[in-house]
Protein backbone atom coordinates (compact mmCIF):
# COMPACT_ATOMS: atom_id res chain seq x y z
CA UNK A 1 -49.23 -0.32 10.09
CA UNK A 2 -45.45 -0.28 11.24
CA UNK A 3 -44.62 1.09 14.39
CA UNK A 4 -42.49 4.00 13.80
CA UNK A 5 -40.24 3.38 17.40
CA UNK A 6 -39.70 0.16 16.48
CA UNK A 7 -38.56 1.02 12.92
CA UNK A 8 -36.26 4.00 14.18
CA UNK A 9 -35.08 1.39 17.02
CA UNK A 10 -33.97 -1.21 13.73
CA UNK A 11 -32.15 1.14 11.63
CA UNK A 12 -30.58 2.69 14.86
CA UNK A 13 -29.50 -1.14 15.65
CA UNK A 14 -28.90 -1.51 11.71
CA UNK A 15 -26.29 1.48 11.64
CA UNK A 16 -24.20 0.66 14.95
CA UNK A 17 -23.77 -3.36 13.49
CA UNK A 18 -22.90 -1.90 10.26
CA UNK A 19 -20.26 0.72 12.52
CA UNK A 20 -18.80 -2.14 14.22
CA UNK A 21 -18.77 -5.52 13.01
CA UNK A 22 -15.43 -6.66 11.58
CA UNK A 23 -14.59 -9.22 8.96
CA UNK A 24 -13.10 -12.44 10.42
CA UNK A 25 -9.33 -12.59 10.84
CA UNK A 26 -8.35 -14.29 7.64
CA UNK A 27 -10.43 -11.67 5.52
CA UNK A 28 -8.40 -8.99 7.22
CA UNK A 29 -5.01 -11.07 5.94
CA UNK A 30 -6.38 -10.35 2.66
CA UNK A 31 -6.13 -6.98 2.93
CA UNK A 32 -2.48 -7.56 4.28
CA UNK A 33 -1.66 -9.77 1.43
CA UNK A 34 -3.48 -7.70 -1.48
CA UNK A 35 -1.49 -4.69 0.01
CA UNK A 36 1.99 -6.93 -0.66
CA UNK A 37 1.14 -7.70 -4.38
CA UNK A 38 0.02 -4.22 -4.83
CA UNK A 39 3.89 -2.71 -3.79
CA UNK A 40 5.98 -5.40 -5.73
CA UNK A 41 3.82 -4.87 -8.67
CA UNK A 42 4.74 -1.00 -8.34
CA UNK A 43 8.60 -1.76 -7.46
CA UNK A 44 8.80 -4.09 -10.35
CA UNK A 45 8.69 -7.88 -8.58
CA UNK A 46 10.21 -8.99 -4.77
CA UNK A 47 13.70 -9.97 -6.12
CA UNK A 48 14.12 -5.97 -8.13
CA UNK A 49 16.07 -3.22 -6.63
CA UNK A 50 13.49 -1.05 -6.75
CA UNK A 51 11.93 -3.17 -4.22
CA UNK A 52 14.47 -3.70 -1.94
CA UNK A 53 14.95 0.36 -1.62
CA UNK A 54 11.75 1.62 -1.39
CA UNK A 55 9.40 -0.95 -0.15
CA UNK A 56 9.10 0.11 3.21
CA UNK A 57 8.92 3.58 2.40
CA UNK A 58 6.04 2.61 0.17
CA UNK A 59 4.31 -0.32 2.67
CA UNK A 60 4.21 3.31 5.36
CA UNK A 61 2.65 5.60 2.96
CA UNK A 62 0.04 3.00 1.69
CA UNK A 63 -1.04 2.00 5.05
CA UNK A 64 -0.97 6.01 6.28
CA UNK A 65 -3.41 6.84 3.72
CA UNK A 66 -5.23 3.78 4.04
CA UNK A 67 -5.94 4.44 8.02
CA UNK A 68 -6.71 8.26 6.88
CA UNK A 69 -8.88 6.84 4.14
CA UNK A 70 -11.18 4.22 5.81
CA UNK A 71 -10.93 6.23 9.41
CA UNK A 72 -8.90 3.32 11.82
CA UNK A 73 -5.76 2.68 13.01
CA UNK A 74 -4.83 -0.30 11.95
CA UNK A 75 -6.01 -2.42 8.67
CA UNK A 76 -7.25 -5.37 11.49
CA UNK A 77 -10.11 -2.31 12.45
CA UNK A 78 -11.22 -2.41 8.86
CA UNK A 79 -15.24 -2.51 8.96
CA UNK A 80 -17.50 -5.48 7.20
CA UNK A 81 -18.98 -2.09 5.92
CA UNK A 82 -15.83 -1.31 4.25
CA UNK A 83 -14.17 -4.43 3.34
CA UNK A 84 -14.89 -4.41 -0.20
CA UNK A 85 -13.94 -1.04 -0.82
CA UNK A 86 -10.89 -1.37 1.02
CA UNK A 87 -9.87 -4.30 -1.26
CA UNK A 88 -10.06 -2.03 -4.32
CA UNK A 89 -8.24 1.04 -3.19
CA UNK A 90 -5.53 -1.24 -2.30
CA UNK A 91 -5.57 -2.51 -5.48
CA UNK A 92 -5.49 0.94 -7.33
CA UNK A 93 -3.64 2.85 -4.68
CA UNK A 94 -0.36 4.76 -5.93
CA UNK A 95 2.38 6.94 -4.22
CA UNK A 96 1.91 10.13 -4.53
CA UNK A 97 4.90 11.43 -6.54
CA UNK A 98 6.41 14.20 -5.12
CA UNK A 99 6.66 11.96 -1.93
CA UNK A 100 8.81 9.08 -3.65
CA UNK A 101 12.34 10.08 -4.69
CA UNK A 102 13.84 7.98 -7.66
CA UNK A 103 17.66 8.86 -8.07
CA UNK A 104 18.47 8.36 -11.75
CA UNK A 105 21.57 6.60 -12.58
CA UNK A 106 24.44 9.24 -13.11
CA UNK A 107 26.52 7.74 -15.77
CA UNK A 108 23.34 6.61 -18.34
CA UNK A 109 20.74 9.05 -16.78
CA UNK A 110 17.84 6.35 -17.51
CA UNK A 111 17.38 3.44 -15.35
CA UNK A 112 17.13 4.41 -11.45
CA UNK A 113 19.99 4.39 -9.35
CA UNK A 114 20.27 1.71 -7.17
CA UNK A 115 24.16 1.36 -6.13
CA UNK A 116 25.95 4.27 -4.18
CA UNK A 117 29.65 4.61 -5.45
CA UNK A 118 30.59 7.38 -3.60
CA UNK A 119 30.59 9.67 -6.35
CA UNK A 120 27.36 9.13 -7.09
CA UNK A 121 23.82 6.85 -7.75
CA UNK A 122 24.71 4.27 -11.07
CA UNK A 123 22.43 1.54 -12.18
CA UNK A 124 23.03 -1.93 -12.18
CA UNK A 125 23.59 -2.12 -16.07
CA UNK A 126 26.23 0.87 -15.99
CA UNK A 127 27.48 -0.86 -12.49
CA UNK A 128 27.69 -4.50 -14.54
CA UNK A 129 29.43 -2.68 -16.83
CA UNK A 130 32.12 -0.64 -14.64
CA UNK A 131 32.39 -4.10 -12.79
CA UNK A 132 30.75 -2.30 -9.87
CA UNK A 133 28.71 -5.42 -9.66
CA UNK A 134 30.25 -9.33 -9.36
């Protein structure tokens, strides 16, 4: 027969390892790196406007909900238990989106504004055009 103490001391041992352990530091730079592809997919590639405007607005939102999500305060705290998981709600994670503002281009009221004349938000095809751009 199986002790019973000994079985409640396992899982009890079982549980805090699975609470604690952490996945080695270049597993956590996964998470870091998945999280990068993840935004310039959304913004449209590294080099787009998009990108350059709202990136760090989105990078702050994803990893706010991310620590809310897998309860830590920092993706390097990420559990072993949670690793996987954590990989695929990066992967499908999207602004919410009231919380992201997109100013539409004035003049063609289309593309998103990405140039501030003064007057108001253009695009860079309506800016190319206006010679806004060189």
């Amino acid at each position: 027969m199986h002790d019973p103490q000994l079985l409640l001391t396992l899982r009890q041992e079982n549980e805090q390892l699975k609470n604690s352990a952490r996945r080695p530091q270049r597993e956590q730079r996964m998470l870091q790196k998945r999280a990068k592809e993840r935004i310039v997919l959304l913004l449209g590639g590294k080099d787009s406007a998009e990108y350059s405007m709202h990136s760090k607005d989105y990078f702050n939102k994803m990893w706010k909900a991310f620590y809310a999500r897998f309860g830590v305060t920092s993706f390097w705290d990420t559990l072993l238990y949670d690793y996987d998981a954590a990989l695929v709600w990066i992967g499908e994670w999207l602004p919410a989106v009231k919380e992201v503002q997109v100013a539409i281009c004035l003049l063609c009221e289309e593309q998103p504004g990405t140039l501030d004349t003064g007057e108001g938000i253009i695009c860079e095809n309506c800016a190319q055009i206006m010679g806004e751009l060189e």
